[in-house]
C-alpha atoms as a PDB file:
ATOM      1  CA  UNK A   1      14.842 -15.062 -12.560  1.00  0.00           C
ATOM      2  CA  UNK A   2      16.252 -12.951  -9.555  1.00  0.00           C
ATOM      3  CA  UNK A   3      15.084 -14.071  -6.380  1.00  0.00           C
ATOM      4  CA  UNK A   4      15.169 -11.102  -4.156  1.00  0.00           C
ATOM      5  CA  UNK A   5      14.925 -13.140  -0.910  1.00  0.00           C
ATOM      6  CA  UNK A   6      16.760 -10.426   1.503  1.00  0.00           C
ATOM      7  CA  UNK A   7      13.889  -8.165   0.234  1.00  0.00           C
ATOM      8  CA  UNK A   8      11.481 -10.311   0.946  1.00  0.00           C
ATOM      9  CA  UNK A   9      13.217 -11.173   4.454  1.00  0.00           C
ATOM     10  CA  UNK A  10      12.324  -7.664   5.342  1.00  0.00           C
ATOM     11  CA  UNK A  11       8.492  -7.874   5.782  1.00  0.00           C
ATOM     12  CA  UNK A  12       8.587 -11.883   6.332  1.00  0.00           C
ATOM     13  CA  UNK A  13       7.437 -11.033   9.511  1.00  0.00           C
ATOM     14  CA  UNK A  14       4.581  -9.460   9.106  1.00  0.00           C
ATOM     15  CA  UNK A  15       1.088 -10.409  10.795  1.00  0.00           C
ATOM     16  CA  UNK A  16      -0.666 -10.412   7.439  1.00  0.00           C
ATOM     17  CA  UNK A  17       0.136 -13.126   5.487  1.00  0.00           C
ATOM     18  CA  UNK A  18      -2.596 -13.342   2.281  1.00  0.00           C
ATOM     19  CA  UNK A  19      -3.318 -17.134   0.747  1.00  0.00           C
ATOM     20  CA  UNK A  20      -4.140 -17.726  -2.727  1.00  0.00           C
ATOM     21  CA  UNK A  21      -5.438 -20.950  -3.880  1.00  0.00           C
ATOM     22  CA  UNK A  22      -3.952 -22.726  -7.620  1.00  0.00           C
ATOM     23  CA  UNK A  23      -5.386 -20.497 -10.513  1.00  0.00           C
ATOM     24  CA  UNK A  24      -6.661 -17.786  -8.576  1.00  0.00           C
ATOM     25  CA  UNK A  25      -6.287 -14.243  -9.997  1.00  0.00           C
ATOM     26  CA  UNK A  26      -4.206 -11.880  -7.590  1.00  0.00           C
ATOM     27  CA  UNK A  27      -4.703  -8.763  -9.692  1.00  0.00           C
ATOM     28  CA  UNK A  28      -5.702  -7.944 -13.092  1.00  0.00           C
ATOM     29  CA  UNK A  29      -3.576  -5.881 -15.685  1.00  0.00           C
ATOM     30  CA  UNK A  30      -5.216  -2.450 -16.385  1.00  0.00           C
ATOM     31  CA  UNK A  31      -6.489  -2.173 -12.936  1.00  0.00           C
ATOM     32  CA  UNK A  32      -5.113   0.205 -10.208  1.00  0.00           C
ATOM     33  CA  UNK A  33      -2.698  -1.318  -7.794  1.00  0.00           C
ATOM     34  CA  UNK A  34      -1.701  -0.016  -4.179  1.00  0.00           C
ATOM     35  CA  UNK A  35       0.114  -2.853  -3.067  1.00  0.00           C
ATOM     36  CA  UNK A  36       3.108  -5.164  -3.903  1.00  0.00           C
ATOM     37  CA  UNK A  37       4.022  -8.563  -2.939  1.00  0.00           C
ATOM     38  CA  UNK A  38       6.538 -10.785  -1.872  1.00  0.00           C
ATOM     39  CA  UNK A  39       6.244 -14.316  -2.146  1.00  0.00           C
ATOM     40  CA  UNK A  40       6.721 -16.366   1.258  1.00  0.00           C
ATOM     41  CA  UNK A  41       5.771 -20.439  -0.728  1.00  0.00           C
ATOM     42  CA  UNK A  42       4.517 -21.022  -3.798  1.00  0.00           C
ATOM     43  CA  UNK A  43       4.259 -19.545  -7.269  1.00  0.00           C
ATOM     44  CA  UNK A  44       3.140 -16.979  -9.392  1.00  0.00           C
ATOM     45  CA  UNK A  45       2.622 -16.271 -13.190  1.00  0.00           C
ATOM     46  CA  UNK A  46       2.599 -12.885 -14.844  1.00  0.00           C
ATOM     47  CA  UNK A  47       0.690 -12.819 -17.825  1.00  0.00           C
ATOM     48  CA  UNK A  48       0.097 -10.363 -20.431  1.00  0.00           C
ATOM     49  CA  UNK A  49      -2.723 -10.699 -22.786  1.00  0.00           C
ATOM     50  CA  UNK A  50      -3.494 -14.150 -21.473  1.00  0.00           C
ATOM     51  CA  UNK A  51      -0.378 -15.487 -22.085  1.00  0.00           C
ATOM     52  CA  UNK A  52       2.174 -15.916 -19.186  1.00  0.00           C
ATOM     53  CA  UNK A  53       5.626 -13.797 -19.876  1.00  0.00           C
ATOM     54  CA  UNK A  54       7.150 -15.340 -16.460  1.00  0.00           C
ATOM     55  CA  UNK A  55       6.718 -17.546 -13.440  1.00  0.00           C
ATOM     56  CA  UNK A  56       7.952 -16.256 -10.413  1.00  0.00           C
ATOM     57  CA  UNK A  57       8.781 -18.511  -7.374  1.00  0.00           C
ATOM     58  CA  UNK A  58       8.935 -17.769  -3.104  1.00  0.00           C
ATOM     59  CA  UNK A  59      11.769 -14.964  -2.820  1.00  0.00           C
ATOM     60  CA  UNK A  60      10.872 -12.840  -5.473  1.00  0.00           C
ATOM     61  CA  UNK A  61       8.508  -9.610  -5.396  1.00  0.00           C
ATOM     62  CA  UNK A  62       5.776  -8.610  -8.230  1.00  0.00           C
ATOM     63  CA  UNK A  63       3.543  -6.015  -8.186  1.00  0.00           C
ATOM     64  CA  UNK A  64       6.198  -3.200  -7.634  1.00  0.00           C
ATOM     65  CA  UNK A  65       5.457  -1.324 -11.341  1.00  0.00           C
ATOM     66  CA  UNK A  66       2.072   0.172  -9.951  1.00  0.00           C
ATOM     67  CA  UNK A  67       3.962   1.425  -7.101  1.00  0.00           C
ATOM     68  CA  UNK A  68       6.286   3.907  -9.040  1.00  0.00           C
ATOM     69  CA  UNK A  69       3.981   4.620 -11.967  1.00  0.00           C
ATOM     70  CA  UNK A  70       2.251   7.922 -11.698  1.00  0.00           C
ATOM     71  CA  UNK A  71      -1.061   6.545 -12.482  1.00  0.00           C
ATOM     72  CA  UNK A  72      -0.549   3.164 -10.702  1.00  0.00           C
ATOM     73  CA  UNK A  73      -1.713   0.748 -13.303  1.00  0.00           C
ATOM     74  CA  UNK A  74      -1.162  -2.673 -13.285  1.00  0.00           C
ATOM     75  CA  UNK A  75       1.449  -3.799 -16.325  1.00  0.00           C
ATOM     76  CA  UNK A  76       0.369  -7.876 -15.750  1.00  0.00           C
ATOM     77  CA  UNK A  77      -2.048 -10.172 -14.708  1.00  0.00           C
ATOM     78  CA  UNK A  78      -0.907 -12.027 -11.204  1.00  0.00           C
ATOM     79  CA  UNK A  79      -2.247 -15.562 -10.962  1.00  0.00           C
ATOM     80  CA  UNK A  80      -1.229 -18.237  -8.385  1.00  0.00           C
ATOM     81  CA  UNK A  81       0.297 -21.206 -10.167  1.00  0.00           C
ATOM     82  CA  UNK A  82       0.520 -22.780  -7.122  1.00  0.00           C
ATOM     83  CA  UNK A  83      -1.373 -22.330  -3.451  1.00  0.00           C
ATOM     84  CA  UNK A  84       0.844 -19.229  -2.369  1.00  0.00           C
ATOM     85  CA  UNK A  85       1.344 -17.528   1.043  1.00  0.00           C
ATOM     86  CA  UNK A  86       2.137 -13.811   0.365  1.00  0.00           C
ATOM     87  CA  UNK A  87       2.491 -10.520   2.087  1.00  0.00           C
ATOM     88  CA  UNK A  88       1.106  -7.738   0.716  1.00  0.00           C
ATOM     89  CA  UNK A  89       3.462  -4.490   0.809  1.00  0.00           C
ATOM     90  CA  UNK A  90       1.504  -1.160   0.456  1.00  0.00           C
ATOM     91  CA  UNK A  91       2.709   1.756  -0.979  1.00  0.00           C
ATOM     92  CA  UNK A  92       3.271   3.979   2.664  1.00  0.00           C
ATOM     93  CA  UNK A  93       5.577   0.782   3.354  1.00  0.00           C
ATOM     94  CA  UNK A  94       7.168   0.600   0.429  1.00  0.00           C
ATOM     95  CA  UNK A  95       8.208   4.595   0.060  1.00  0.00           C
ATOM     96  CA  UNK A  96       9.222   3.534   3.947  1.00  0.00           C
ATOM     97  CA  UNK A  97      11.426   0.584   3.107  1.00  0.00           C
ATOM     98  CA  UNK A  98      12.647   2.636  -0.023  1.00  0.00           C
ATOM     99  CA  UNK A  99      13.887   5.812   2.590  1.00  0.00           C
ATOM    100  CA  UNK A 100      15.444   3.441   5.061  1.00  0.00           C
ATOM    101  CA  UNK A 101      16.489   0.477   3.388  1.00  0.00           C
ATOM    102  CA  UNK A 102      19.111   1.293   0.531  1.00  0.00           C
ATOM    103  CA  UNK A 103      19.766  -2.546   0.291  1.00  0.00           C
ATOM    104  CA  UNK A 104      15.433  -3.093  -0.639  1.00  0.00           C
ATOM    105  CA  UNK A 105      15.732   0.041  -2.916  1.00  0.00           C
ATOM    106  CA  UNK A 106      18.171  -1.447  -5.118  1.00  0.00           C
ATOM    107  CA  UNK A 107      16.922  -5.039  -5.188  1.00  0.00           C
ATOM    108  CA  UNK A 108      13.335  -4.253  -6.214  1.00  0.00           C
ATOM    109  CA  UNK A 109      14.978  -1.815  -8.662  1.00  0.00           C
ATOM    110  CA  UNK A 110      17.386  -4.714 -10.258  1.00  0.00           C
ATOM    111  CA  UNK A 111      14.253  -7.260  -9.978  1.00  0.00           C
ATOM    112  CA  UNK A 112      12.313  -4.678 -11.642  1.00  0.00           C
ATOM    113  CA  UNK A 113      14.501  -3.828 -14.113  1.00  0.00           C
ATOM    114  CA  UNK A 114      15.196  -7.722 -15.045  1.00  0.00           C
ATOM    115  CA  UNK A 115      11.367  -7.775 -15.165  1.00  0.00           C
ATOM    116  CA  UNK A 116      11.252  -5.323 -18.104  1.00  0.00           C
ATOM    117  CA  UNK A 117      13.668  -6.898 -19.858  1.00  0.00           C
ATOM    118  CA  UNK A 118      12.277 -10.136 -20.216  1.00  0.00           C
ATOM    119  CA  UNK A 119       9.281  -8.620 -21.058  1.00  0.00           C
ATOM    120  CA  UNK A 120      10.791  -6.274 -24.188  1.00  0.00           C
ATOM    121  CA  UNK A 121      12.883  -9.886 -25.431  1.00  0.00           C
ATOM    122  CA  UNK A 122      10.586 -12.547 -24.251  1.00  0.00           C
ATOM    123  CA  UNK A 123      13.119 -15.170 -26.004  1.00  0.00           C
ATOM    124  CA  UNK A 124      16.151 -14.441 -23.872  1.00  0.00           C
ATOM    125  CA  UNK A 125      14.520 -15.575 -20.838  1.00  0.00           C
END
């Protein structure tokens, strides 16, 4: 894993933090998403088909795919592992952060990228 804590640095400040209790669902895969997140404590699995591909942990961002897919569907399903604090990015933030931040633009690209990777060779994670 990643971490992409500068990224997440960037909006730590937000008002809006969003809690998720152990085992809740965050999104489901298949459904449309208009947000991403970045994870301030706790941690999160991605699962696909009910079976969880990775665990992400405080630092990292998920939930980025829908955001640069045309028809913004979700690829995974988010559950909290752990209680989680998170801020929720939406898209008019992200295409902002994206113009202005070169430095956020290239992390959630490489995190991203890493993402699809473990995903296509599940065993070299």
């Amino acid at each position: 894993m990643m971490a992409v804590v500068r990224t997440v640095e960037l909006f730590a400040n937000a008002d809006e933090h969003l809690t998720f209790e152990a085992g809740e669902v965050i999104f489901k895969s298949g459904t449309f998403g208009h947000m991403m997140y970045g994870i301030v404590s706790g941690t999160v699995d991605l699962q696909v088909d009910g079976k969880t591909v990775e665990t992400i942990e405080a630092g990292d961002v998920f939930g980025e795919g829908a955001l640069v897919q045309t028809d913004h569907t979700r690829a995974t399903t988010a559950i909290a592992q752990t209680d989680c604090q998170l801020i929720a990015v939406s898209e008019s933030r992200f295409k902002f952060l994206i113009e202005n931040t070169p430095m956020f633009a290239i992390e959630v690209l490489q995190s991203f990228s890493n993402r699809l990777q473990r995903f296509k060779h599940p065993q070299a994670a």
